[in-house]
PDB file of N, CA and C in Angstrom:
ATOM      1  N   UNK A   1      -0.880  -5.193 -14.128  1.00  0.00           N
ATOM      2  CA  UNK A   1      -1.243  -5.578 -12.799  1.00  0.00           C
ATOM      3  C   UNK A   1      -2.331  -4.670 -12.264  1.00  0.00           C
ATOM      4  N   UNK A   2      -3.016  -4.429 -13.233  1.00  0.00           N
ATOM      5  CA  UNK A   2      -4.301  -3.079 -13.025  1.00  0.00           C
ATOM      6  C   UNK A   2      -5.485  -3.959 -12.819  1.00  0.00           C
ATOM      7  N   UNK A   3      -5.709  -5.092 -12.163  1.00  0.00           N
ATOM      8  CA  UNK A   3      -6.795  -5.867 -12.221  1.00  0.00           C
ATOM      9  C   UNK A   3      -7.475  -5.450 -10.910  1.00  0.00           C
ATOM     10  N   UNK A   4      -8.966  -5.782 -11.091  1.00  0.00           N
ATOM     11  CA  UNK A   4      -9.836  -5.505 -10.145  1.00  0.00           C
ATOM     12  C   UNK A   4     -10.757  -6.849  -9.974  1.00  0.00           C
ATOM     13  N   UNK A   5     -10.962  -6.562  -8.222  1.00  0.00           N
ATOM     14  CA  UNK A   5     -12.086  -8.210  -8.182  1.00  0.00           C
ATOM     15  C   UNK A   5     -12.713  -7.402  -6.892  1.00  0.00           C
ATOM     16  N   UNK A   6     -13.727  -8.094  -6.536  1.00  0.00           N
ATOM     17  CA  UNK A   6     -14.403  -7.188  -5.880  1.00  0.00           C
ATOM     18  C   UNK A   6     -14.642  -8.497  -4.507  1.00  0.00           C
ATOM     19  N   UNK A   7     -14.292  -7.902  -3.250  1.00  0.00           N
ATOM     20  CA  UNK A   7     -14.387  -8.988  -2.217  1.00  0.00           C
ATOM     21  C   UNK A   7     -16.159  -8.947  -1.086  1.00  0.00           C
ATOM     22  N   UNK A   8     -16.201  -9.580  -0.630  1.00  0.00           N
ATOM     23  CA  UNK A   8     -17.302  -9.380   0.345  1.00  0.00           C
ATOM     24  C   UNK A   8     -17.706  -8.159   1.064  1.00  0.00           C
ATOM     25  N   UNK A   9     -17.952  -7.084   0.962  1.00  0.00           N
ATOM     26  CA  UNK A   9     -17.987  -5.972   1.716  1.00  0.00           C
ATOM     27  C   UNK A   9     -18.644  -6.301   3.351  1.00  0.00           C
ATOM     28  N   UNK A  10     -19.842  -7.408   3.769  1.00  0.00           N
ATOM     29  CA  UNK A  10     -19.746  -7.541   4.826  1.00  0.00           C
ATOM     30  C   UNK A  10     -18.378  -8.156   5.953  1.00  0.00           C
ATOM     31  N   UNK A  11     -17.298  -8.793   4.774  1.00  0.00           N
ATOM     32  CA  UNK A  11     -16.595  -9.376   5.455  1.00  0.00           C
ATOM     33  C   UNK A  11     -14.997  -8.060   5.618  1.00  0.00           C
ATOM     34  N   UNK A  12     -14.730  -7.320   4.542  1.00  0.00           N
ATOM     35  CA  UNK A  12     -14.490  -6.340   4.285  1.00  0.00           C
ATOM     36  C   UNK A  12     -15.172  -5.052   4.476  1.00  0.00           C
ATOM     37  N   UNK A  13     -14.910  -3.984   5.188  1.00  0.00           N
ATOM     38  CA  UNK A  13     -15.581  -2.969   5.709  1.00  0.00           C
ATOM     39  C   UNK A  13     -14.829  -1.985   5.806  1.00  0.00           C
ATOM     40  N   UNK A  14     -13.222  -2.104   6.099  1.00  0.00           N
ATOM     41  CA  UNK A  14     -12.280  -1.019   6.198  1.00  0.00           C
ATOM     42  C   UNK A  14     -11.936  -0.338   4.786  1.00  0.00           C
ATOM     43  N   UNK A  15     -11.493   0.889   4.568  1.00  0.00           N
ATOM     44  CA  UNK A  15     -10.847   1.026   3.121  1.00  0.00           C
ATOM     45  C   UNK A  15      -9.642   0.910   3.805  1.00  0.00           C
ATOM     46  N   UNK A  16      -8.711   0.002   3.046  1.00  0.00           N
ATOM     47  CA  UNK A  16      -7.304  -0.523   3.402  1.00  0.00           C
ATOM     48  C   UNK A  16      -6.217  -0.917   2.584  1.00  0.00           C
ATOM     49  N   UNK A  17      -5.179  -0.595   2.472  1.00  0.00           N
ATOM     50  CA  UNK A  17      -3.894  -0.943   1.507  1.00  0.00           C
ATOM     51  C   UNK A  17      -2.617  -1.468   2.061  1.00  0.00           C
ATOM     52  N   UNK A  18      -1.998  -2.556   1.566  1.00  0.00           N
ATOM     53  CA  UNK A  18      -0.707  -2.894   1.683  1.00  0.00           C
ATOM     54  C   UNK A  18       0.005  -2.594   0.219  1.00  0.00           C
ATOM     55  N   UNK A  19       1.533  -2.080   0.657  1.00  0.00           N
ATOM     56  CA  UNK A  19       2.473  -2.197   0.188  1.00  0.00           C
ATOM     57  C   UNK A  19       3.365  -2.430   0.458  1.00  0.00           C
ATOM     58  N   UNK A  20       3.864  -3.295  -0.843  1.00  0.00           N
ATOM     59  CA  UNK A  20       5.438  -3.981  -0.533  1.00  0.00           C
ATOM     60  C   UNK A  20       6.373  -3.037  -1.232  1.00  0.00           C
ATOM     61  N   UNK A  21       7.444  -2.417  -1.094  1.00  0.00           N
ATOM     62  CA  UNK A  21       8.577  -1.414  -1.945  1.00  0.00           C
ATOM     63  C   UNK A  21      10.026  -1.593  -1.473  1.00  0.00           C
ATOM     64  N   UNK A  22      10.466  -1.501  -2.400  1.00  0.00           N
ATOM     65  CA  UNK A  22      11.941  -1.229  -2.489  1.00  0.00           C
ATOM     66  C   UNK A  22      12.418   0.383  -2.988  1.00  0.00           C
ATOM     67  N   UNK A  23      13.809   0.676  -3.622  1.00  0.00           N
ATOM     68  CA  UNK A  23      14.231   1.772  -4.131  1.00  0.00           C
ATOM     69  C   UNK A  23      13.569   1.764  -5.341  1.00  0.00           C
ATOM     70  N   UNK A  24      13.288   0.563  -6.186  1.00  0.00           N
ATOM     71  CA  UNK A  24      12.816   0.692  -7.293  1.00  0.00           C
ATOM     72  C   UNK A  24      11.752   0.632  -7.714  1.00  0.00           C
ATOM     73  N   UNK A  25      10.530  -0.236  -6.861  1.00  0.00           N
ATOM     74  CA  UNK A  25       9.567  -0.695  -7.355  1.00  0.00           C
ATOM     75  C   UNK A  25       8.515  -0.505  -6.445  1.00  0.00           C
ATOM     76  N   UNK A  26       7.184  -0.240  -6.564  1.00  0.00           N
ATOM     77  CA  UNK A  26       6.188  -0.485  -5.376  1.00  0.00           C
ATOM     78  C   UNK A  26       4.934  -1.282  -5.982  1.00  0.00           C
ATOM     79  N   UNK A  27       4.582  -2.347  -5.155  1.00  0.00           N
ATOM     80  CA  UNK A  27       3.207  -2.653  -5.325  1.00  0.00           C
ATOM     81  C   UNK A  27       2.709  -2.395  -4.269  1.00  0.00           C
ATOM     82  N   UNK A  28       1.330  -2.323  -5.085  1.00  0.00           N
ATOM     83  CA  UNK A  28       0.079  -1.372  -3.974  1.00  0.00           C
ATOM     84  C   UNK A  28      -1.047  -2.101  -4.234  1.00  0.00           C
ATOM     85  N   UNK A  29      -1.630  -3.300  -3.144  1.00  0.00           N
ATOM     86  CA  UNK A  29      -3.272  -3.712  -3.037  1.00  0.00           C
ATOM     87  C   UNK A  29      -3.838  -2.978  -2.220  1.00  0.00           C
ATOM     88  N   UNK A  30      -4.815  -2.465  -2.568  1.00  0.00           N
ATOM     89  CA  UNK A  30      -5.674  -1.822  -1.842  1.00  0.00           C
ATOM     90  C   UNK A  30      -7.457  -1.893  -2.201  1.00  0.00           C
ATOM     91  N   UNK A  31      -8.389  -2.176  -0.998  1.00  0.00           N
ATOM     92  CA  UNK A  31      -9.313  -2.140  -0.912  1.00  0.00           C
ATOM     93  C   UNK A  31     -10.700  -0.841  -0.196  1.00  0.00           C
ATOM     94  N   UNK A  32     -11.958  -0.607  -1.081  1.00  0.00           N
ATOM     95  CA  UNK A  32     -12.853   0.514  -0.548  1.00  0.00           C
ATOM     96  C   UNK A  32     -13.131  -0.181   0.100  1.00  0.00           C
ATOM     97  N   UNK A  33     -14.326   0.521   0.435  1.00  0.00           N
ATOM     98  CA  UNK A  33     -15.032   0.014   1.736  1.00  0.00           C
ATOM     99  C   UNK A  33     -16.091  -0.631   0.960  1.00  0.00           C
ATOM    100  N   UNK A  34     -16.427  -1.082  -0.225  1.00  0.00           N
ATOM    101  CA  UNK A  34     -17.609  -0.909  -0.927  1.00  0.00           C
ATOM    102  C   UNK A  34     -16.999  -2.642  -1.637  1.00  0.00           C
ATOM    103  N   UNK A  35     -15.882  -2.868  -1.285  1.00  0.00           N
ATOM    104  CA  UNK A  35     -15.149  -4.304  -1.516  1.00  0.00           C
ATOM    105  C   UNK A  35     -14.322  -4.778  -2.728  1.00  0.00           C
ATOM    106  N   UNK A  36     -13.776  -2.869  -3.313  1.00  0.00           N
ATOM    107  CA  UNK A  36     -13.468  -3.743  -4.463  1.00  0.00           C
ATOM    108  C   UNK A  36     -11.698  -3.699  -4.172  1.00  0.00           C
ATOM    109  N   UNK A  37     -11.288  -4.264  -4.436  1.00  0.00           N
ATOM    110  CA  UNK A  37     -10.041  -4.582  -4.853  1.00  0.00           C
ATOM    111  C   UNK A  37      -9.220  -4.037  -5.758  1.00  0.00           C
ATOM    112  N   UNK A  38      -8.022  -3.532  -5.684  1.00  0.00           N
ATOM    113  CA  UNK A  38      -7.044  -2.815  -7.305  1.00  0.00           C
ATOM    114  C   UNK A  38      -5.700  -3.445  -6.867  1.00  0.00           C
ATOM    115  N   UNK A  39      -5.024  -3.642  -7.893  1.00  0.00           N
ATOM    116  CA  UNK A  39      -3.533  -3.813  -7.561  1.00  0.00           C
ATOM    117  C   UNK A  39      -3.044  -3.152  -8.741  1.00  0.00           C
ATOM    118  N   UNK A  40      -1.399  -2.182  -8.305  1.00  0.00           N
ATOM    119  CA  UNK A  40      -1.255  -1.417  -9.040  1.00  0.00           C
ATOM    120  C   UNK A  40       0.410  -1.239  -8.559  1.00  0.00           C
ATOM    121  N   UNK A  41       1.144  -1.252  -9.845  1.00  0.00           N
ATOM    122  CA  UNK A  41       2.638  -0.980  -9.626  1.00  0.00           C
ATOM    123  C   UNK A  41       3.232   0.361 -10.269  1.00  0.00           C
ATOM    124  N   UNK A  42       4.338   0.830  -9.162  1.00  0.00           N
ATOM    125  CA  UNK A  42       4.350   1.976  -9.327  1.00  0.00           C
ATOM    126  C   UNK A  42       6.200   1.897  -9.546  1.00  0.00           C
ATOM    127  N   UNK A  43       6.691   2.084 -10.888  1.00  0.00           N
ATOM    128  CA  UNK A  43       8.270   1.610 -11.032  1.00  0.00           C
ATOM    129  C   UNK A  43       8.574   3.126 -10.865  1.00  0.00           C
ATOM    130  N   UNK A  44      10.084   3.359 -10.360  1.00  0.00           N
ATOM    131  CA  UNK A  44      10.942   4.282 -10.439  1.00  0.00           C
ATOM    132  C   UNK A  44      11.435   4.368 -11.458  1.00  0.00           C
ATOM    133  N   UNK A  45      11.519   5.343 -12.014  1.00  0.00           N
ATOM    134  CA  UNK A  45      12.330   5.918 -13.463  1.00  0.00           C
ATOM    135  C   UNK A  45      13.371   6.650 -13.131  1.00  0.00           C
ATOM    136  N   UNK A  46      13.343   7.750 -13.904  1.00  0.00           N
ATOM    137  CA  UNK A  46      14.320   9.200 -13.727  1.00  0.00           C
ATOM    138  C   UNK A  46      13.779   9.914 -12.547  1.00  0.00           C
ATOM    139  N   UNK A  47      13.072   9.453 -11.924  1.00  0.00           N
ATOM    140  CA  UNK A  47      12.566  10.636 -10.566  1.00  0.00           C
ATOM    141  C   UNK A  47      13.216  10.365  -9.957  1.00  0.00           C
ATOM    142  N   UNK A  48      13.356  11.353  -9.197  1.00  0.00           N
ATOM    143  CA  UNK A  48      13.742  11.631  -7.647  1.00  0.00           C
ATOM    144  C   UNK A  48      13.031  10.739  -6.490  1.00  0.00           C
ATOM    145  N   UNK A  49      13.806  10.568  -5.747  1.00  0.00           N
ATOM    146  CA  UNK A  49      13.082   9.561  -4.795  1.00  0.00           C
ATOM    147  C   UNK A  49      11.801   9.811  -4.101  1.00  0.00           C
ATOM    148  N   UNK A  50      11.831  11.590  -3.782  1.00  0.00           N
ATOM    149  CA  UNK A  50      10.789  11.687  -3.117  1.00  0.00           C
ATOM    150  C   UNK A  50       9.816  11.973  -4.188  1.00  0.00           C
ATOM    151  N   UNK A  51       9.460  11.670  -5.916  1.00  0.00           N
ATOM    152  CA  UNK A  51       8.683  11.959  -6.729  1.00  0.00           C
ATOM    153  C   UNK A  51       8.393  10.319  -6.435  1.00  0.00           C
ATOM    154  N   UNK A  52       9.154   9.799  -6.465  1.00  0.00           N
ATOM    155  CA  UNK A  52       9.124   8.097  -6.665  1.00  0.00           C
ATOM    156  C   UNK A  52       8.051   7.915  -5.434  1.00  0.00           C
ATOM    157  N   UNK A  53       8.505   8.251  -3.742  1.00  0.00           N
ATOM    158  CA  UNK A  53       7.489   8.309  -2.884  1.00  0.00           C
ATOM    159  C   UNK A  53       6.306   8.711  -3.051  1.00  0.00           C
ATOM    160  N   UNK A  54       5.966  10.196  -3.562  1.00  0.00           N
ATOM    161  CA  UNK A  54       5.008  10.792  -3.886  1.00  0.00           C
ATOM    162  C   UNK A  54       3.889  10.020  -4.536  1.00  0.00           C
ATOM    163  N   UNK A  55       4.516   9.831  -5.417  1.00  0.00           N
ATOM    164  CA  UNK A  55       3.607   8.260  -6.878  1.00  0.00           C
ATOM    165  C   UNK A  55       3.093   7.548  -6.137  1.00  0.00           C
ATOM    166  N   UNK A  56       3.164   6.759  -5.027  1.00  0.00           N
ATOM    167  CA  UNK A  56       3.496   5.589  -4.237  1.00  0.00           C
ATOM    168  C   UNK A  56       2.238   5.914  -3.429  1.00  0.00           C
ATOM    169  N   UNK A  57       2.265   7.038  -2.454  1.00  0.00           N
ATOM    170  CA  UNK A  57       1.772   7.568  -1.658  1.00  0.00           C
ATOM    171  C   UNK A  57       0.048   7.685  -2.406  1.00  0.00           C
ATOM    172  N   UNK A  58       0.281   8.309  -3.491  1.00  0.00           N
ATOM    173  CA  UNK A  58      -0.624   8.741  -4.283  1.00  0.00           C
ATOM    174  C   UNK A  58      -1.195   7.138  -4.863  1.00  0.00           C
ATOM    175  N   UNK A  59      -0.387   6.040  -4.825  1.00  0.00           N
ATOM    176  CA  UNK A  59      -1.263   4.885  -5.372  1.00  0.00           C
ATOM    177  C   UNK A  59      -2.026   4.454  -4.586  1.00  0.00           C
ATOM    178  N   UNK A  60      -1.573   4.533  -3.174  1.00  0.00           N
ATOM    179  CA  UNK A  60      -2.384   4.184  -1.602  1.00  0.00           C
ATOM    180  C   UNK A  60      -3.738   4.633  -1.648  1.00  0.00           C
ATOM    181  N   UNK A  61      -3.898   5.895  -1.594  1.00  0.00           N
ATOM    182  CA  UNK A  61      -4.537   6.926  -1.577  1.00  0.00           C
ATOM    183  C   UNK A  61      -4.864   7.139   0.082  1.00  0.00           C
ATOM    184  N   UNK A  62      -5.867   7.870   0.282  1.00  0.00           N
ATOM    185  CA  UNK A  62      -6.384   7.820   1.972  1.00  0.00           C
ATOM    186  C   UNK A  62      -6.737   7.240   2.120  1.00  0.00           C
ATOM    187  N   UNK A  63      -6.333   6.123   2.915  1.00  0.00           N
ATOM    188  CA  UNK A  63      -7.313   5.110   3.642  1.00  0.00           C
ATOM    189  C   UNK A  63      -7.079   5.060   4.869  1.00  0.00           C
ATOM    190  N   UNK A  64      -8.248   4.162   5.418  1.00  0.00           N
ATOM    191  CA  UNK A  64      -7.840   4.205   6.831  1.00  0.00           C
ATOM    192  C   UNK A  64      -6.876   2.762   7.705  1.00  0.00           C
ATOM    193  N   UNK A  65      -6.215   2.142   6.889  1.00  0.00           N
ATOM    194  CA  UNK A  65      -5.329   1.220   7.446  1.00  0.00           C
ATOM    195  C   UNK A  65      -4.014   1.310   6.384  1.00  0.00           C
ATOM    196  N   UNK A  66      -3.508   1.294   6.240  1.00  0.00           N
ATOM    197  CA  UNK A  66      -1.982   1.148   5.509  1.00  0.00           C
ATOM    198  C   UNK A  66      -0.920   0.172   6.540  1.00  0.00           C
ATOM    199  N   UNK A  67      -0.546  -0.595   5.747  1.00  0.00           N
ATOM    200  CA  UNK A  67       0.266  -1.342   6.251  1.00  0.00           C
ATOM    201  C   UNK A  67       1.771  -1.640   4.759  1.00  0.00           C
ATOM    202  N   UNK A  68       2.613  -1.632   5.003  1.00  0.00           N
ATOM    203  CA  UNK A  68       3.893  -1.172   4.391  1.00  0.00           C
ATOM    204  C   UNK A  68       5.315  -2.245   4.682  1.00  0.00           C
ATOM    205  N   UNK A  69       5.711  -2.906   3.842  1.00  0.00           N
ATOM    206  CA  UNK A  69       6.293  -3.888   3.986  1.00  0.00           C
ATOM    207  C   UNK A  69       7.289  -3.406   3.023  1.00  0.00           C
ATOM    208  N   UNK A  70       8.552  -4.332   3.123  1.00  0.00           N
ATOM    209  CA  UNK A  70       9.905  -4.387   2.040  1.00  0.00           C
ATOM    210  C   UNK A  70      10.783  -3.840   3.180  1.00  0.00           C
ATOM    211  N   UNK A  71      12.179  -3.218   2.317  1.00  0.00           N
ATOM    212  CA  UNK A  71      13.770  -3.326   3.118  1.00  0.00           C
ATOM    213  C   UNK A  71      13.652  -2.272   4.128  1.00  0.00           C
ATOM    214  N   UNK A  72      14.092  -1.682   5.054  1.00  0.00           N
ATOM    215  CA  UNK A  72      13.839  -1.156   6.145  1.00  0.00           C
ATOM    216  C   UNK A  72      14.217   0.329   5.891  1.00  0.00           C
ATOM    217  N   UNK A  73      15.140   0.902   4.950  1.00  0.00           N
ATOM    218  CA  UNK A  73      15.367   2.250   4.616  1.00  0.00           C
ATOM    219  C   UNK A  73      13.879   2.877   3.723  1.00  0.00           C
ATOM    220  N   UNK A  74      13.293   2.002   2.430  1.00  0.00           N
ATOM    221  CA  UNK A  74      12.327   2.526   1.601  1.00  0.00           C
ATOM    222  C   UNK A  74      11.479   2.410   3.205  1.00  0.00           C
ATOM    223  N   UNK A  75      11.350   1.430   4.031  1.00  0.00           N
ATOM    224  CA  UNK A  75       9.780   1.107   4.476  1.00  0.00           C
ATOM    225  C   UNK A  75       9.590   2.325   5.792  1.00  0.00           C
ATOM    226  N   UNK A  76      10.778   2.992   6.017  1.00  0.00           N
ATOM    227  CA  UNK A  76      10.484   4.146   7.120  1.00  0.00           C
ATOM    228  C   UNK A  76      10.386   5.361   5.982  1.00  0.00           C
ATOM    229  N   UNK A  77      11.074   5.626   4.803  1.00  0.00           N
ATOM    230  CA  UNK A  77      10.827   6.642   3.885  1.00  0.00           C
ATOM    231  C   UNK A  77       9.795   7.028   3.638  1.00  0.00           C
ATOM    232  N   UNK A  78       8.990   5.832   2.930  1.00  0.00           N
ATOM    233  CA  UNK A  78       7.142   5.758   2.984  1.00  0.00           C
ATOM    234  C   UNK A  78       6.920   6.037   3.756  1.00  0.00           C
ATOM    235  N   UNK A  79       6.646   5.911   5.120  1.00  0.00           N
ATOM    236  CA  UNK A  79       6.162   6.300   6.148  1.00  0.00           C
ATOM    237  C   UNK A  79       6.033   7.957   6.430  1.00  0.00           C
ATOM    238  N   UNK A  80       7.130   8.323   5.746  1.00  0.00           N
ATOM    239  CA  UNK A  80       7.613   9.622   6.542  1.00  0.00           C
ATOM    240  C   UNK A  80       6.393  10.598   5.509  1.00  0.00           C
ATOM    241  N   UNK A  81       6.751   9.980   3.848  1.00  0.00           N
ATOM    242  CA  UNK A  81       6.112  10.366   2.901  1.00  0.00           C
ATOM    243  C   UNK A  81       4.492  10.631   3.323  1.00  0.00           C
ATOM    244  N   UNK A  82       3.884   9.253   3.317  1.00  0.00           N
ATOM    245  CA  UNK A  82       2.457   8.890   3.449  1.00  0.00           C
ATOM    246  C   UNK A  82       1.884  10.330   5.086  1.00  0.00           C
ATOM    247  N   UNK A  83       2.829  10.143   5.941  1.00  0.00           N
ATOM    248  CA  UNK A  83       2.514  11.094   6.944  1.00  0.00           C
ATOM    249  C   UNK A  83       2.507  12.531   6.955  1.00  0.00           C
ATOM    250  N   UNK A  84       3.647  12.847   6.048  1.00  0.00           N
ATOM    251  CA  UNK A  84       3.952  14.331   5.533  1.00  0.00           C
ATOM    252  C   UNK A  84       2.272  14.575   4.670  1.00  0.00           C
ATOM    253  N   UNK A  85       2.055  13.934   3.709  1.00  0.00           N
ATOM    254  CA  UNK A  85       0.886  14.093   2.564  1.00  0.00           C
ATOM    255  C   UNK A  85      -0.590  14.499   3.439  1.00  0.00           C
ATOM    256  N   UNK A  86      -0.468  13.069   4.124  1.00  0.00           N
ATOM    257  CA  UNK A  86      -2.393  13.080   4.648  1.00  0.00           C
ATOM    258  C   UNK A  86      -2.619  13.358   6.137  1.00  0.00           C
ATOM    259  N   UNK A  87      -1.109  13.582   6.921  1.00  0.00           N
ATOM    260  CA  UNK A  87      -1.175  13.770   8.090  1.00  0.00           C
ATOM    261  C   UNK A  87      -2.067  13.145   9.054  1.00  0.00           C
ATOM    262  N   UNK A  88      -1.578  11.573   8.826  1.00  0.00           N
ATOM    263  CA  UNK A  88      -2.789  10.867   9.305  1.00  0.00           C
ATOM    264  C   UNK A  88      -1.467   9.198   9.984  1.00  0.00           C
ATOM    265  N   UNK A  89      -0.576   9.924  11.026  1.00  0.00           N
ATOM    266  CA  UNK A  89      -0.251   8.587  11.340  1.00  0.00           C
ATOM    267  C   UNK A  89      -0.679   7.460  11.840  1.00  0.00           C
ATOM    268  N   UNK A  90      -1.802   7.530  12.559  1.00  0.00           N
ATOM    269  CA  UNK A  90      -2.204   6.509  12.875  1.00  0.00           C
ATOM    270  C   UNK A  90      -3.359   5.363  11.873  1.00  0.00           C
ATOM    271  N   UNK A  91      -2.959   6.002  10.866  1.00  0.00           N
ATOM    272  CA  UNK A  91      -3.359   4.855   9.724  1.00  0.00           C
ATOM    273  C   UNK A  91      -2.550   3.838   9.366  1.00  0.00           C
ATOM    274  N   UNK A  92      -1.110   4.072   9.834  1.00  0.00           N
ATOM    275  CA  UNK A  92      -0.138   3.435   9.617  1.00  0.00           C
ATOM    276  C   UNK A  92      -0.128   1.995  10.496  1.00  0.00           C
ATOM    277  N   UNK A  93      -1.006   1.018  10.430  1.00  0.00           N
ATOM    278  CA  UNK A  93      -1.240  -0.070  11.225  1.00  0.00           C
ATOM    279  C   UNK A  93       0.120  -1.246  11.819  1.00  0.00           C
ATOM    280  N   UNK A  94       0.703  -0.667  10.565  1.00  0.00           N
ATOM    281  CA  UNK A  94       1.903  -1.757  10.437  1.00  0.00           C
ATOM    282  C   UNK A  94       2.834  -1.990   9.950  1.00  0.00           C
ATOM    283  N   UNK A  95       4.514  -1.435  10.044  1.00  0.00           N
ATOM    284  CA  UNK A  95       5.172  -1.197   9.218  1.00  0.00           C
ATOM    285  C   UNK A  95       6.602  -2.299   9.546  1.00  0.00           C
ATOM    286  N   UNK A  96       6.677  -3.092   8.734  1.00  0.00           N
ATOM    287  CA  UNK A  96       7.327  -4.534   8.470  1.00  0.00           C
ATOM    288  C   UNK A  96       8.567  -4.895   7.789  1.00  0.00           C
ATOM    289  N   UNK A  97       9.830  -5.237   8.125  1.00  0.00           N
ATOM    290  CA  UNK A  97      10.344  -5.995   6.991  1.00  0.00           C
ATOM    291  C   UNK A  97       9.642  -6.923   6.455  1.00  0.00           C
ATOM    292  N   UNK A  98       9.720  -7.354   5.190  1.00  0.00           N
ATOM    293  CA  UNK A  98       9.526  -8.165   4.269  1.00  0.00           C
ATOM    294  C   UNK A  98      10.303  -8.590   3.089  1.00  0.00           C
ATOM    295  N   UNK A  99      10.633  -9.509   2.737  1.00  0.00           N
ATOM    296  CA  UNK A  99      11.383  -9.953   1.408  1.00  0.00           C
ATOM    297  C   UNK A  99       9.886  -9.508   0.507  1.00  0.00           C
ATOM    298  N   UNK A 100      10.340 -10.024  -1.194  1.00  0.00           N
ATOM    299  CA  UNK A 100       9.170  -9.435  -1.995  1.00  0.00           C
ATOM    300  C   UNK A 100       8.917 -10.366  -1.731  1.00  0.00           C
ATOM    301  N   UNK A 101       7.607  -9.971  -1.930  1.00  0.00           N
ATOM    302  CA  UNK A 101       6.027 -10.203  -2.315  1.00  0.00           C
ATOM    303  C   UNK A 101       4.930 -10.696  -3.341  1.00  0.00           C
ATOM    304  N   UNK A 102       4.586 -11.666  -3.939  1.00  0.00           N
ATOM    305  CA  UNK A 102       3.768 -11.824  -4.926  1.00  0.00           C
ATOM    306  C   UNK A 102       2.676 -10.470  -4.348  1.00  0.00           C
ATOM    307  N   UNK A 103       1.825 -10.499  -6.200  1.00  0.00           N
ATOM    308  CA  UNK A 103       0.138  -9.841  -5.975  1.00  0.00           C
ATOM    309  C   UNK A 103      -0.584 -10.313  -4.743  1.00  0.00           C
ATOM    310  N   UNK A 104      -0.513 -11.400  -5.674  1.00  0.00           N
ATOM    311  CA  UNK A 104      -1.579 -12.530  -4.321  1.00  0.00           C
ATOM    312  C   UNK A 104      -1.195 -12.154  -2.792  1.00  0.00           C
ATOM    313  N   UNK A 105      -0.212 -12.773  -2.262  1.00  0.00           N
ATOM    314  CA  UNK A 105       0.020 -12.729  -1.084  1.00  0.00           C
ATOM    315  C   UNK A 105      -0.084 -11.366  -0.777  1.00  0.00           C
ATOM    316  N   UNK A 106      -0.129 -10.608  -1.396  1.00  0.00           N
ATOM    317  CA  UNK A 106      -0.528  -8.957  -0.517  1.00  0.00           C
ATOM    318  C   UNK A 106      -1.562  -8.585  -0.482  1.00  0.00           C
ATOM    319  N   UNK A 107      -2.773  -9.075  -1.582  1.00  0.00           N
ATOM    320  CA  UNK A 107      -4.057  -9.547  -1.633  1.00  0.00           C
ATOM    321  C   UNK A 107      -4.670 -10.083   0.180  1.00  0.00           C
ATOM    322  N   UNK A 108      -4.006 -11.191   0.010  1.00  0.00           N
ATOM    323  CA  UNK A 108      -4.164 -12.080   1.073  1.00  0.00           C
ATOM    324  C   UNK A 108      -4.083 -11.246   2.709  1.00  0.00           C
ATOM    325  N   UNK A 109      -2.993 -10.195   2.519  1.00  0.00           N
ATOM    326  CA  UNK A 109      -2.484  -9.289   3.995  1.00  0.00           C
ATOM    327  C   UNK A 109      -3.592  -8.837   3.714  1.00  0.00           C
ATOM    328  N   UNK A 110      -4.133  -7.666   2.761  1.00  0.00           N
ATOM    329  CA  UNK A 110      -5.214  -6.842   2.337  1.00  0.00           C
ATOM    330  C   UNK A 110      -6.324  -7.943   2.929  1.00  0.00           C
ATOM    331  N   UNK A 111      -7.082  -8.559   2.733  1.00  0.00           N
ATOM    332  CA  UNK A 111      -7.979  -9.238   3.473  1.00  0.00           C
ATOM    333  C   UNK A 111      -7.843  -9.340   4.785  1.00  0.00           C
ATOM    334  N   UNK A 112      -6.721  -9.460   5.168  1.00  0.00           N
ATOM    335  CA  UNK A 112      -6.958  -9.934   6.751  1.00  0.00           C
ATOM    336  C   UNK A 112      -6.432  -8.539   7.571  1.00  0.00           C
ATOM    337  N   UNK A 113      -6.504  -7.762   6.948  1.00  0.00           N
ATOM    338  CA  UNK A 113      -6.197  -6.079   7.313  1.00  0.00           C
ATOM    339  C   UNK A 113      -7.656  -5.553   6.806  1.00  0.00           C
ATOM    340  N   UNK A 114      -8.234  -5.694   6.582  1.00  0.00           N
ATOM    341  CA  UNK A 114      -9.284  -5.066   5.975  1.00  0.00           C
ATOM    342  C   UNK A 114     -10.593  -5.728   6.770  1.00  0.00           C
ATOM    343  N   UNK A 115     -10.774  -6.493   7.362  1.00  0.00           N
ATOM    344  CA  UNK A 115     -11.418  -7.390   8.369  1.00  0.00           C
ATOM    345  C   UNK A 115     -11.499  -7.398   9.944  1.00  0.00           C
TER     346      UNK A 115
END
């Protein structure tokens, strides 16, 4: 799920990421400012939760919109994570229940967050 496509940069301008996560699993779309696109999954193994966050955090990277979806215990955890790291809460645009998520459809948030 390491694919890249590259979107309109006039229509796209923000660097921006959604993720959807649970205890076990995270996907991460995220877009530069330059329009390209990555999607990238980040599974829990033998780590520790907050190594599991860490990974997660680290797939985001800094950007300036994050928006964070899935069950309501992982989706305030991330939060706490992503804020502890880059000390940057107000990147946090939007933080959501959500059932999962296809690629696509987080693609799709990523566009209209990134706009």
């Amino acid at each position: 799920m390491g694919a890249t496509q590259t979107l309109d940069p006039t229509t796209s301008s923000v660097s921006s990421a959604v993720v959807w996560l649970n205890g076990r699993q995270a996907v991460v779309a995220g877009i530069a400012s330059d329009g390209q696109v990555t999607r990238a999954v980040v599974k829990r193994g033998a780590e520790s939760e907050l190594e599991y966050l860490a990974a997660v955090v680290r797939s985001i990277g800094d950007r300036e919109r994050v928006m964070i979806l899935g069950p309501n215990r992982a989706r305030l955890e991330l939060e706490r994570e992503y804020v502890a790291i880059y000390r940057r809460p107000e990147r946090l645009v939007d933080v959501e229940p959500a059932g999962r998520l296809a690629a696509d459809a987080l693609v799709e948030r990523l566009r209209r967050l990134a706009s």
